[in-house]
N, C-alpha and C. Protein backbone atom coordinates (compact mmCIF):
# COMPACT_ATOMS: atom_id res chain seq x y z
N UNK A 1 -7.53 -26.56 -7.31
CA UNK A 1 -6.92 -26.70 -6.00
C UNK A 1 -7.99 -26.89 -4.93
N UNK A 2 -7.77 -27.60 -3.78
CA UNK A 2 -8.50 -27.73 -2.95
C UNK A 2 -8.23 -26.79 -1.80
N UNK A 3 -9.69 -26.74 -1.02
CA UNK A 3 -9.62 -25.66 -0.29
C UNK A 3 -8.50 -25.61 1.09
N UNK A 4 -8.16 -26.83 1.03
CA UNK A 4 -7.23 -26.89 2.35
C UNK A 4 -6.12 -26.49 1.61
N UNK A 5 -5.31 -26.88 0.32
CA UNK A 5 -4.01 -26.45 -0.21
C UNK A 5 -4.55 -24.93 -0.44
N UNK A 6 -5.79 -24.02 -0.25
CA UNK A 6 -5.49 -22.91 -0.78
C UNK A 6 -5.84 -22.24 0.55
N UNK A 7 -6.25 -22.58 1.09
CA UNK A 7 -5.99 -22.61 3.02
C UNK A 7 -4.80 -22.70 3.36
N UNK A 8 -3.84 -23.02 3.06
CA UNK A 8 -2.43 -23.45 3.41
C UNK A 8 -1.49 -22.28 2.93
N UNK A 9 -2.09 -22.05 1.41
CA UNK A 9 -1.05 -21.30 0.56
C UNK A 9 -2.05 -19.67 1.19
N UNK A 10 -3.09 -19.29 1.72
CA UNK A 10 -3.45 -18.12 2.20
C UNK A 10 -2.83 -18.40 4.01
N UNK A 11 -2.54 -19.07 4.68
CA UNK A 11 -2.20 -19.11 5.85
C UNK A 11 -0.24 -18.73 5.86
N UNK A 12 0.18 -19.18 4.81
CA UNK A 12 1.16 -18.60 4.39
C UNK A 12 1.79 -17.45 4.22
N UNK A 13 1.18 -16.93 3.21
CA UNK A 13 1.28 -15.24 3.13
C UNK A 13 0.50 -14.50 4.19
N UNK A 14 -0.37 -15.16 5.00
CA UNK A 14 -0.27 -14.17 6.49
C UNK A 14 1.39 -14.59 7.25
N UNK A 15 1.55 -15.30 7.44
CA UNK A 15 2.92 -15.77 8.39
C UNK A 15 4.21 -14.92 7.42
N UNK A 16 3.98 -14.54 6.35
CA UNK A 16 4.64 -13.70 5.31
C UNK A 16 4.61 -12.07 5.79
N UNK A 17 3.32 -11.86 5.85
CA UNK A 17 3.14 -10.99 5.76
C UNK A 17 3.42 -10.43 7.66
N UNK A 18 3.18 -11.27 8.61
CA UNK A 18 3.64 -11.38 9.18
C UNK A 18 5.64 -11.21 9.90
N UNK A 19 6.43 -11.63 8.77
CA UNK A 19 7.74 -11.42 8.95
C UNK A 19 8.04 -10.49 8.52
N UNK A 20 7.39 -10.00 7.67
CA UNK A 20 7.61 -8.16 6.60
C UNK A 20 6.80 -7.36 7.46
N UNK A 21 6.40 -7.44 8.21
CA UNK A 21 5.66 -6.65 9.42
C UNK A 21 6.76 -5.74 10.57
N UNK A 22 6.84 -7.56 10.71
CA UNK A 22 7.93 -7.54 11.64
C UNK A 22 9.66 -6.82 11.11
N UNK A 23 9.91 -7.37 10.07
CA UNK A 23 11.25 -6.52 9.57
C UNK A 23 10.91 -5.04 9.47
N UNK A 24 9.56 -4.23 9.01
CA UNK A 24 9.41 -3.24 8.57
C UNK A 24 10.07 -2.52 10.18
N UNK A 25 8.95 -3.00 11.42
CA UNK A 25 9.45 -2.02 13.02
C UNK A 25 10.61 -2.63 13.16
N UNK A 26 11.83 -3.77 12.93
CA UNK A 26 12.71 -3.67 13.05
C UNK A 26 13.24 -2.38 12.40
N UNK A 27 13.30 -2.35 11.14
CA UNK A 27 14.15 -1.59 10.29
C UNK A 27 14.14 0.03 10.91
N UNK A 28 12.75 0.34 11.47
CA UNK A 28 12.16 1.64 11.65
C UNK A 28 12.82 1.80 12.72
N UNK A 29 12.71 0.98 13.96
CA UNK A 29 13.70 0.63 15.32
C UNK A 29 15.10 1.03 15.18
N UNK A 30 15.65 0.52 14.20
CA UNK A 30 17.38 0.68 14.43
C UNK A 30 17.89 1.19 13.39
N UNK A 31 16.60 1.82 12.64
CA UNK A 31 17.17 3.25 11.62
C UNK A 31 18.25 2.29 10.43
N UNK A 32 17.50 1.27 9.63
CA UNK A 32 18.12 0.83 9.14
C UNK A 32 18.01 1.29 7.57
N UNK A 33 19.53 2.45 7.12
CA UNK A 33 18.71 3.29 6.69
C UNK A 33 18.57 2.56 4.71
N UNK A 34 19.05 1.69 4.48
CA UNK A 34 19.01 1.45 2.92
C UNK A 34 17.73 0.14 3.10
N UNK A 35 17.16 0.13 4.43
CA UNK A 35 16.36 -1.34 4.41
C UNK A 35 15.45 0.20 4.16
N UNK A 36 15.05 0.93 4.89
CA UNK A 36 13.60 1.71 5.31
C UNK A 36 13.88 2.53 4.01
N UNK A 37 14.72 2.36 3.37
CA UNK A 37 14.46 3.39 1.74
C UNK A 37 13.68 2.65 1.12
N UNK A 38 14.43 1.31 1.10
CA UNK A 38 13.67 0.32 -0.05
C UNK A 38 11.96 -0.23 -0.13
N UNK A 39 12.04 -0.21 1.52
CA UNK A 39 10.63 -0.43 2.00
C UNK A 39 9.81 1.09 1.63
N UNK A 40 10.54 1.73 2.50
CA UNK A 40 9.36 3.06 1.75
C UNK A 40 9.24 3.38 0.48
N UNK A 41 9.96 3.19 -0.37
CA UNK A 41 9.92 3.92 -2.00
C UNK A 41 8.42 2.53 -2.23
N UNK A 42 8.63 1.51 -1.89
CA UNK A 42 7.64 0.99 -2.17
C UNK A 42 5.92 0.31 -1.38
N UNK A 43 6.63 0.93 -0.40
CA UNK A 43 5.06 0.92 0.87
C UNK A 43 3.92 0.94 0.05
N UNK A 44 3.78 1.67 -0.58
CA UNK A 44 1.77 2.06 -0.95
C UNK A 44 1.66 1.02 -2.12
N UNK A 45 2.79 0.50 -2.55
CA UNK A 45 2.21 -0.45 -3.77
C UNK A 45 2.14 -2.06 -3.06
N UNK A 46 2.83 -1.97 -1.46
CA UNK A 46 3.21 -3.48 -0.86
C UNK A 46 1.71 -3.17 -0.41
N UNK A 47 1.14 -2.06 -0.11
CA UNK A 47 0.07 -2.06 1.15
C UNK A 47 -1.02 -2.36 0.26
N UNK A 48 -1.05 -2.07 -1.08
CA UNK A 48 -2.26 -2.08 -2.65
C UNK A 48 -2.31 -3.65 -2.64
N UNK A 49 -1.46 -4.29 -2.49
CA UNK A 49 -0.84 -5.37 -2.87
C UNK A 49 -1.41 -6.22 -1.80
N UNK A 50 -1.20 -6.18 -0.39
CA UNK A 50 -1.91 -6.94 0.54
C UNK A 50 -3.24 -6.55 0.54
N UNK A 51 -3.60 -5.94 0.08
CA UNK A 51 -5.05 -5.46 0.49
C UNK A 51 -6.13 -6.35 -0.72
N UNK A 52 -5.45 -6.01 -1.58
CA UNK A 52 -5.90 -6.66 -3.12
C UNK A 52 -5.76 -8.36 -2.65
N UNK A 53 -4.26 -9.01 -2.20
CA UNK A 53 -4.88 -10.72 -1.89
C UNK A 53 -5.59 -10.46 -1.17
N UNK A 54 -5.80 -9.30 0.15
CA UNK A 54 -6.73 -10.37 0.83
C UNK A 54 -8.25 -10.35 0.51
N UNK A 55 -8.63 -9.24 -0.41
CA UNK A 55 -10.04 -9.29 -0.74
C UNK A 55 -10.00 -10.33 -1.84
N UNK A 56 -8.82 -10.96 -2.90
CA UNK A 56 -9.34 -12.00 -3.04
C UNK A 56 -9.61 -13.24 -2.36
N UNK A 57 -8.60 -13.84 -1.34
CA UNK A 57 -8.95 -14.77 -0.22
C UNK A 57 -10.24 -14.30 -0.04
N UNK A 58 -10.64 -13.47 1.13
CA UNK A 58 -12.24 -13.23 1.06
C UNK A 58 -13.03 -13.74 0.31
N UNK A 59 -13.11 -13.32 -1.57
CA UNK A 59 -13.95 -13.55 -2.48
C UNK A 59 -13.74 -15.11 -2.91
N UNK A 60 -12.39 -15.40 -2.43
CA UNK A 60 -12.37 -17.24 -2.65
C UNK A 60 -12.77 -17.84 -1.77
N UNK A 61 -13.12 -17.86 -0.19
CA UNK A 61 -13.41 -18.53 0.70
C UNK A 61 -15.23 -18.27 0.54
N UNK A 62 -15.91 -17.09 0.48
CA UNK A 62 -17.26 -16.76 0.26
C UNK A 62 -17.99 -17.00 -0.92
N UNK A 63 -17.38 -16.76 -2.62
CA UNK A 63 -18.03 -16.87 -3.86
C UNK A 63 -17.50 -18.29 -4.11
N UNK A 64 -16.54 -18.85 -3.71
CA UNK A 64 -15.64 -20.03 -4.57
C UNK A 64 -16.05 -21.27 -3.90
N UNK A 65 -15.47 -21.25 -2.48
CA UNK A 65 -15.77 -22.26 -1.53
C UNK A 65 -17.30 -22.37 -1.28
N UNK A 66 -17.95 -21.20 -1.01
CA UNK A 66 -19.31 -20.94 -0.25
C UNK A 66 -19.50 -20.81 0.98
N UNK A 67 -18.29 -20.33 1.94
CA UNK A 67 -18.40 -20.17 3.37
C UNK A 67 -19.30 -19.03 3.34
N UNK A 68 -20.46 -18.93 4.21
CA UNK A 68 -21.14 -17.74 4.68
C UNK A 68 -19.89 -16.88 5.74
N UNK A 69 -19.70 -15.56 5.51
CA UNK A 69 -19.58 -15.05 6.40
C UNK A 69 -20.04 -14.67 7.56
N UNK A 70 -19.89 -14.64 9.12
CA UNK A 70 -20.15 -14.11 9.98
C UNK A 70 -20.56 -12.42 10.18
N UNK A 71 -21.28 -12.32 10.49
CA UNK A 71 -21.20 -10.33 10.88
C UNK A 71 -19.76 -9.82 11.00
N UNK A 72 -18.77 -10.52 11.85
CA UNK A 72 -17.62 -9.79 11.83
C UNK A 72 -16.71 -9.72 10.62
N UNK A 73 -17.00 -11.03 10.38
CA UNK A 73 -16.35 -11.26 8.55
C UNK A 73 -16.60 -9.87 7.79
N UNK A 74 -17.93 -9.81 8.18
CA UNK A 74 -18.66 -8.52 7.17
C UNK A 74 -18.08 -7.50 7.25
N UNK A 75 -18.12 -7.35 8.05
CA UNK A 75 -17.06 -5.82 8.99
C UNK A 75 -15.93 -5.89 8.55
N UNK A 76 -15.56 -6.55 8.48
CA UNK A 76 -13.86 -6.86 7.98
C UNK A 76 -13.48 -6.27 7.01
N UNK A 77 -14.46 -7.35 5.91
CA UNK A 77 -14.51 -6.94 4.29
C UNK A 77 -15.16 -5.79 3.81
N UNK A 78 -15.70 -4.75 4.65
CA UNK A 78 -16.73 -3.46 4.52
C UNK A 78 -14.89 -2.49 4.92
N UNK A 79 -14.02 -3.27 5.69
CA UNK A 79 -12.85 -2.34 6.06
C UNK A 79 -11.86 -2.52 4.65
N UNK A 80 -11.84 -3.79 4.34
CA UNK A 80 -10.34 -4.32 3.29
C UNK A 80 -10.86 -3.72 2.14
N UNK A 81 -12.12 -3.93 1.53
CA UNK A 81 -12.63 -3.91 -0.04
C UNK A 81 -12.28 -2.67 -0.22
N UNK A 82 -12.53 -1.60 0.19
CA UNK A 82 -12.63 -0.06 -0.46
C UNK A 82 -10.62 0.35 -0.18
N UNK A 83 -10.06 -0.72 0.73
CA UNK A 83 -8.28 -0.42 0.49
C UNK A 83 -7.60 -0.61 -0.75
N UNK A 84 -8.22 -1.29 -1.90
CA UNK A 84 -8.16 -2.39 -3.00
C UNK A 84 -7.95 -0.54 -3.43
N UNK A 85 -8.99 -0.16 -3.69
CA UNK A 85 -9.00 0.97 -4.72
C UNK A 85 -8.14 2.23 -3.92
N UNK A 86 -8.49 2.34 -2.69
CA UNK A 86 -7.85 3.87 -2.13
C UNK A 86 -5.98 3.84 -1.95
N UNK A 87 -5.71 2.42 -1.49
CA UNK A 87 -4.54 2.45 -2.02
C UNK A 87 -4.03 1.85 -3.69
N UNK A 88 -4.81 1.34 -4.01
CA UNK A 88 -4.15 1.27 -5.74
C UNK A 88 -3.84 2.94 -5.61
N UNK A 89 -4.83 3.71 -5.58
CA UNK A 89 -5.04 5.25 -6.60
C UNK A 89 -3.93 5.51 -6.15
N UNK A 90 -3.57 5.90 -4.39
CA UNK A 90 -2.77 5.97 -3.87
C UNK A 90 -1.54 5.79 -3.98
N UNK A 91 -1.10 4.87 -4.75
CA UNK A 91 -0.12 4.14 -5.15
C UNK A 91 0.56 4.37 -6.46
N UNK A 92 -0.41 4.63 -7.40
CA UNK A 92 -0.39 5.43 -8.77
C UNK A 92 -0.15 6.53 -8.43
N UNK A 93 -0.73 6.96 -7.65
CA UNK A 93 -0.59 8.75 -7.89
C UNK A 93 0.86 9.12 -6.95
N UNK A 94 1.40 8.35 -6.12
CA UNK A 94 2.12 8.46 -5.39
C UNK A 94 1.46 9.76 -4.22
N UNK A 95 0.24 8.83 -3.46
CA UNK A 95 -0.08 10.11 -2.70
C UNK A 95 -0.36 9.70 -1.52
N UNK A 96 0.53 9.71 -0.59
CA UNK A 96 0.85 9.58 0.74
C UNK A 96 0.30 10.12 1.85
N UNK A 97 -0.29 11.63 1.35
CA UNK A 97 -1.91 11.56 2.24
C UNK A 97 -3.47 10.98 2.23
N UNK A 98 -3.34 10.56 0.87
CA UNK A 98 -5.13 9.68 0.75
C UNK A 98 -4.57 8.26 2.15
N UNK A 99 -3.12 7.93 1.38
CA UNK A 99 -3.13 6.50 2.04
C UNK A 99 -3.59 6.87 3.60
N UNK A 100 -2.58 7.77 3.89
CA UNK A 100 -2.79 8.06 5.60
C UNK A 100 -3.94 8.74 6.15
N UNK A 101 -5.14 9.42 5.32
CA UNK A 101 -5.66 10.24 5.97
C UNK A 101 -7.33 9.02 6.05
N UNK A 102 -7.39 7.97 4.72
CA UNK A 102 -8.42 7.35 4.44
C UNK A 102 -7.79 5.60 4.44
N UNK A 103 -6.67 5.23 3.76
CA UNK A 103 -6.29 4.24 4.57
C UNK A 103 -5.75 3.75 5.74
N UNK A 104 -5.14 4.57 6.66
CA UNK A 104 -4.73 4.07 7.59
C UNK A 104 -5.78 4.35 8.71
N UNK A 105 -7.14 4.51 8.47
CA UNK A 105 -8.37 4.64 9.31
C UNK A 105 -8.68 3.46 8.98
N UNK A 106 -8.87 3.33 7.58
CA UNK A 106 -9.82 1.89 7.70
C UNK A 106 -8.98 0.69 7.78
N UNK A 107 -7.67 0.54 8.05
CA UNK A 107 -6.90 -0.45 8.11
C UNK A 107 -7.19 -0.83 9.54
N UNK A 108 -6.71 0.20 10.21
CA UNK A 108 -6.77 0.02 11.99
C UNK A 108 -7.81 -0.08 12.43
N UNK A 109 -9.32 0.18 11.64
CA UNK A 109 -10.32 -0.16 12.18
C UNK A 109 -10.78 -2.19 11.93
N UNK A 110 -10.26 -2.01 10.73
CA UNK A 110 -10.70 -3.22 10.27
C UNK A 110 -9.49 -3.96 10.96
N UNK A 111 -8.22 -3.72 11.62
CA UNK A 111 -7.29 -5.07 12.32
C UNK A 111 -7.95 -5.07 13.89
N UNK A 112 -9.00 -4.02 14.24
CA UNK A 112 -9.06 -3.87 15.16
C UNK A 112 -10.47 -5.03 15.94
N UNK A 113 -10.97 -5.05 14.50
CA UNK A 113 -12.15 -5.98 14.29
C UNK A 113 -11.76 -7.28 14.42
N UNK A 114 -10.92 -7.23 13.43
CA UNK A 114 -10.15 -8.78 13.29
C UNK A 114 -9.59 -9.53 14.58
N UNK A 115 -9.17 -8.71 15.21
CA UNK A 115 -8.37 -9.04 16.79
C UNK A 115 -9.70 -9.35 17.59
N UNK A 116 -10.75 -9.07 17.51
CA UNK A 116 -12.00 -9.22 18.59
C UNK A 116 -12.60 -10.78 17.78
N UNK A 117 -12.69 -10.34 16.25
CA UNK A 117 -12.75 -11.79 15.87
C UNK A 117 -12.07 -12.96 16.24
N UNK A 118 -10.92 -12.69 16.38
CA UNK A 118 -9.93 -13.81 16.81
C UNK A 118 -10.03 -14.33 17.86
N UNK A 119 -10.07 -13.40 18.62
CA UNK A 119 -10.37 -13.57 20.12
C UNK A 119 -11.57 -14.61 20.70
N UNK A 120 -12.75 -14.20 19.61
CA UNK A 120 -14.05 -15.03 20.31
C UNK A 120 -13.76 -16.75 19.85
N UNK A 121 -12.59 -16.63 18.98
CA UNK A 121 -12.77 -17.63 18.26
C UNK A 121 -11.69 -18.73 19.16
N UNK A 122 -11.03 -18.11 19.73
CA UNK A 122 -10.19 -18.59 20.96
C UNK A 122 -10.52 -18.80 22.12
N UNK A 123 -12.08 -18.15 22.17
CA UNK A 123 -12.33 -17.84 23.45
C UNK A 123 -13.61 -17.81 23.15
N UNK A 124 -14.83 -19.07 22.93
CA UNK A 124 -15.89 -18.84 22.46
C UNK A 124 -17.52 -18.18 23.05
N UNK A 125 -16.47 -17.99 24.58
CA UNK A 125 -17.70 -17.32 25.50
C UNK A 125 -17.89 -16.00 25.48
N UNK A 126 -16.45 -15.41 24.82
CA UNK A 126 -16.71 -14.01 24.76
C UNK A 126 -17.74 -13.44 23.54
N UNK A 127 -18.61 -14.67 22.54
CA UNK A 127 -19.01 -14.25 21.31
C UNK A 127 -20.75 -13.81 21.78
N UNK A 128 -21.34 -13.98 22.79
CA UNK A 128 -22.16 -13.83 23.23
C UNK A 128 -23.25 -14.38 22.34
N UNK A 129 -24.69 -13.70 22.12
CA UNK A 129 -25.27 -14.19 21.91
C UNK A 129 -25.33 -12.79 20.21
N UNK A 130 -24.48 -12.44 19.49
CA UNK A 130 -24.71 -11.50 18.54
C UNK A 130 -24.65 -11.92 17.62
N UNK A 131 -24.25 -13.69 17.08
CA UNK A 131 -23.60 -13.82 15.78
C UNK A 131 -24.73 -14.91 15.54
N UNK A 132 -24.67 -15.41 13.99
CA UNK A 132 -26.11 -15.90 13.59
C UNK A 132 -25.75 -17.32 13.89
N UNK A 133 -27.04 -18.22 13.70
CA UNK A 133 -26.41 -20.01 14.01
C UNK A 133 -26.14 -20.35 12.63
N UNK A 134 -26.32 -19.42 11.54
CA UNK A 134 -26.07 -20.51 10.52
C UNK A 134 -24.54 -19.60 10.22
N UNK A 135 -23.95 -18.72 10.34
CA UNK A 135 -22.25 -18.53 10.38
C UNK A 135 -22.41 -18.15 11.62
N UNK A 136 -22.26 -18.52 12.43
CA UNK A 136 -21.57 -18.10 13.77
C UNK A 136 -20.06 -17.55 13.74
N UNK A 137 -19.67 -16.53 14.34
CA UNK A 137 -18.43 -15.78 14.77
C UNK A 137 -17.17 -16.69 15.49
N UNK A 138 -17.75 -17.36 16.21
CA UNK A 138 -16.63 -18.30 16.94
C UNK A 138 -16.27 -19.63 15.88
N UNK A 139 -16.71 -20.04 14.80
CA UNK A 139 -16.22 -20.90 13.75
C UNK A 139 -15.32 -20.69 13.12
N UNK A 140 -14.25 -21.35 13.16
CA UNK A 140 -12.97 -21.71 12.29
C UNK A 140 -12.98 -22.79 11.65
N UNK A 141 -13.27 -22.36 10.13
CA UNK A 141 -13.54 -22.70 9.03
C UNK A 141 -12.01 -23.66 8.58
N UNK A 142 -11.50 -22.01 8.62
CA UNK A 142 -10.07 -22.70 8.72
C UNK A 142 -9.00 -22.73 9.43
N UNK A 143 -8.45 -23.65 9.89
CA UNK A 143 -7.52 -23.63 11.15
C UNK A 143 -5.85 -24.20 10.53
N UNK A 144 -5.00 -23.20 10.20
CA UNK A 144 -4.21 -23.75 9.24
C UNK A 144 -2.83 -23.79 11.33
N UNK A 145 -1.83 -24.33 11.03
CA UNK A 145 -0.27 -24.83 11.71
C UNK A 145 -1.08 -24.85 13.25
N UNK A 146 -2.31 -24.92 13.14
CA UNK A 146 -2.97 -25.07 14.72
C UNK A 146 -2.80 -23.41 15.41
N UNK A 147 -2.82 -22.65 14.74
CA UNK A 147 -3.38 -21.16 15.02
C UNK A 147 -3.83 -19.72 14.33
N UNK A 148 -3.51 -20.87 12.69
CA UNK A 148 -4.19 -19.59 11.84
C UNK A 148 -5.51 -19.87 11.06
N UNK A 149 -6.35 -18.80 11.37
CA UNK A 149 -7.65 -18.80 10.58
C UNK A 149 -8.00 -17.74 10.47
N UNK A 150 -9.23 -17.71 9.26
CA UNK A 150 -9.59 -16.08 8.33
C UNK A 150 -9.19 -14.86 9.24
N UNK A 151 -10.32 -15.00 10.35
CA UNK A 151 -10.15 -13.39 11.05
C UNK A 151 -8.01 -13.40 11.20
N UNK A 152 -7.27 -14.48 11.64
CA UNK A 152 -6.13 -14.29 11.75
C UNK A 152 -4.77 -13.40 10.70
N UNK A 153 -5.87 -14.47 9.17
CA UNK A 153 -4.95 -13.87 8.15
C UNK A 153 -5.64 -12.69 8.22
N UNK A 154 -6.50 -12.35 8.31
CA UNK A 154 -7.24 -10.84 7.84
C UNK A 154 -6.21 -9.76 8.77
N UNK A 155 -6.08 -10.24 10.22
CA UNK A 155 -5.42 -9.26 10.94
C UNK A 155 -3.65 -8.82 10.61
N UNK A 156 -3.78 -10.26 9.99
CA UNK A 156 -2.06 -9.89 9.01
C UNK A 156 -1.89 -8.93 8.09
N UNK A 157 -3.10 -9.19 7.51
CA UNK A 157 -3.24 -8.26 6.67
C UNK A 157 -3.19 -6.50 6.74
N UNK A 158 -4.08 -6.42 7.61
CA UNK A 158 -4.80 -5.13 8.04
C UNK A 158 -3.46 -4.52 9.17
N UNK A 159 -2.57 -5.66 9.38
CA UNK A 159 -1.53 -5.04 10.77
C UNK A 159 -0.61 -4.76 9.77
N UNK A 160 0.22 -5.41 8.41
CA UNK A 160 1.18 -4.90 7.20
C UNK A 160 0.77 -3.55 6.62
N UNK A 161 -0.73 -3.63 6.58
CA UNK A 161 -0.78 -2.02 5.46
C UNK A 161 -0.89 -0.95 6.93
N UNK A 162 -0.93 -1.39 8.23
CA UNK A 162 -0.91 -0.38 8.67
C UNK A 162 0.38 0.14 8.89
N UNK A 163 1.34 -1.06 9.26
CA UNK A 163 2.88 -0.32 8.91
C UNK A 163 3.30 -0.06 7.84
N UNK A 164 2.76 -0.49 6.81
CA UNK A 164 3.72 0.03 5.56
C UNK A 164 3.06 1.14 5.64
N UNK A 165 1.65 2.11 5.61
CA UNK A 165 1.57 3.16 5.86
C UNK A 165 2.39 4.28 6.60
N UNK A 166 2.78 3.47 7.53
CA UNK A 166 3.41 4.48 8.69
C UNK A 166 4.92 4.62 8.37
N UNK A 167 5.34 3.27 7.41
CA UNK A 167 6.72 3.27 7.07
C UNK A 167 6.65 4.68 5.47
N UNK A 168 5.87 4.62 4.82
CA UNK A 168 5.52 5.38 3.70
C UNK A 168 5.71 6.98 4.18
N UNK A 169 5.12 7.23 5.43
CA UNK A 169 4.65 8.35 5.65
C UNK A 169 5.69 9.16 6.34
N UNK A 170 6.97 7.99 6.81
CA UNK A 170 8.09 8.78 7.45
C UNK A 170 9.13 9.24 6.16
N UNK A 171 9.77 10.09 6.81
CA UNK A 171 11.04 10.98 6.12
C UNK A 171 12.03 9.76 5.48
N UNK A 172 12.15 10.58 4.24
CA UNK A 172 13.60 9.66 3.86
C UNK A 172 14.59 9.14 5.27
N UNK A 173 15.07 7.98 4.81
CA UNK A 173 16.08 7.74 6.24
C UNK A 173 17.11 8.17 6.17
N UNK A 174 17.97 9.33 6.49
CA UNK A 174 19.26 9.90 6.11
C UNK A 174 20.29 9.40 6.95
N UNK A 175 21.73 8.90 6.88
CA UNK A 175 22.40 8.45 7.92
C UNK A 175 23.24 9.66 8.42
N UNK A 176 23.83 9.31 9.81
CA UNK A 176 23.74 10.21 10.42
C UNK A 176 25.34 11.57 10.02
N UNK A 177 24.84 12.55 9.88
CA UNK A 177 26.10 13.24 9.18
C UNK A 177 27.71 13.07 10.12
N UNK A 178 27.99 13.10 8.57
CA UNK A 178 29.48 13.06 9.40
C UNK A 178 30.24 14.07 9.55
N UNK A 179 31.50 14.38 10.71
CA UNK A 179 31.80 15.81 10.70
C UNK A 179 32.99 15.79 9.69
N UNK A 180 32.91 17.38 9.45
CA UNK A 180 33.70 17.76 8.32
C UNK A 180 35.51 17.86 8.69
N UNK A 181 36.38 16.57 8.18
CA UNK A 181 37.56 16.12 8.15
C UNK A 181 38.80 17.29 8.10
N UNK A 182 38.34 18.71 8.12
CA UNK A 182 39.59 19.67 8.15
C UNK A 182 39.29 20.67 9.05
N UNK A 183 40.37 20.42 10.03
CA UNK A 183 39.62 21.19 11.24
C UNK A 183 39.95 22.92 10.78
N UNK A 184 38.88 23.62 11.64
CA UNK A 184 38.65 24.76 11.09
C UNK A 184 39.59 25.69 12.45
N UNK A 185 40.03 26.86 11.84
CA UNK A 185 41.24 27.47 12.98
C UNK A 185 40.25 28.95 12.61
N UNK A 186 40.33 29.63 13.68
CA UNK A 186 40.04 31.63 13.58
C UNK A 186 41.73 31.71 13.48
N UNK A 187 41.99 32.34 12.48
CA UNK A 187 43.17 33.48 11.82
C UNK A 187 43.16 34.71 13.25
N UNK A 188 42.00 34.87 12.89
CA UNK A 188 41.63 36.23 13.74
C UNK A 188 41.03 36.50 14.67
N UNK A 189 41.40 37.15 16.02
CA UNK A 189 40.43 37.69 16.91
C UNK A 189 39.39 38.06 17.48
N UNK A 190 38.40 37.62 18.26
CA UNK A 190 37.27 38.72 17.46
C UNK A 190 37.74 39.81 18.51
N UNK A 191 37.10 41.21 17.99
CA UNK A 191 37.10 42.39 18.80
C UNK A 191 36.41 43.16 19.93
């Protein structure tokens, strides 16, 4: 495959990952309660799961293609790589505090990166003088529907496992009780 069809098919599953983002704070929003079961029983294996493509994207755009990464790239992948394993374990073990106490730090640090990446790359004056000339920070390598590129999918990435974390970490969704159909009478007085 060529790198633009696998540019295309990774610009994808951000805009994916993107709408499952988005359904997850719907669902959480309006207490939707058989959507936020289904999503939570399986959060830590969706969040294992994004984390795992995107360190392969990473390892296909850097080992496969040969794009040098930028410093921020670096940062990125110093945030995603170690999610691969802390949510797999996480995920196996069914343990909902590693995810939250060690993934949902390095998720929000690393979307937080990604968003400043994006930014310079939109905005190439804000990149100052920190990034190298042979990968420079403000380069879009890839520019997939005229607004997605790496740091973009990366922030898709890093913005899904931070809600499916947060969707993982809330209470079963219970609907709301209903009152009990035989009305209740006192026989008796009190005294």
């Amino acid at each position: 495959m060529t790198m633009a069809a696998m540019s295309r098919f990774f610009a994808l599953l951000a805009l994916t990952a993107n709408v499952g983002t988005v359904v997850s704070l719907v669902a959480v929003r309006w207490r939707g309660v058989a959507l936020m079961a289904a999503i939570r029983q399986h959060a830590l294996w969706l969040a294992a799961t994004v984390a795992t493509v995107a360190t392969a994207g990473s390892l296909y755009y850097g080992e496969w293609v040969g794009l040098e990464p930028c410093r921020l790239c670096w940062y990125q992948r110093i945030a995603m790589y170690p999610l691969v394993i802390v949510l797999g374990v996480a995920a196996w073990r069914g343990d909902r505090g590693i995810a939250r106490s060690i993934g949902w730090p390095l998720a929000a640090i690393g979307g937080s990166i990604a968003v400043w990446h994006y930014a310079q790359q939109l905005s190439p004056d804000l990149a100052g003088d920190t990034c190298s000339a042979t990968a420079p920070c403000t380069a879009a390598y890839v520019w997939q529907f005229g607004f997605i590129s790496i740091p973009y999918m990366a922030l898709s990435g890093f913005l899904a496992i931070v809600i499916l974390l947060a969707v993982a970490r809330r209470p079963d969704p219970t609907p709301d009780p209903t009152p009990d159909p035989t009305p209740t009478t006192l026989d008796e007085e009190p005294s």
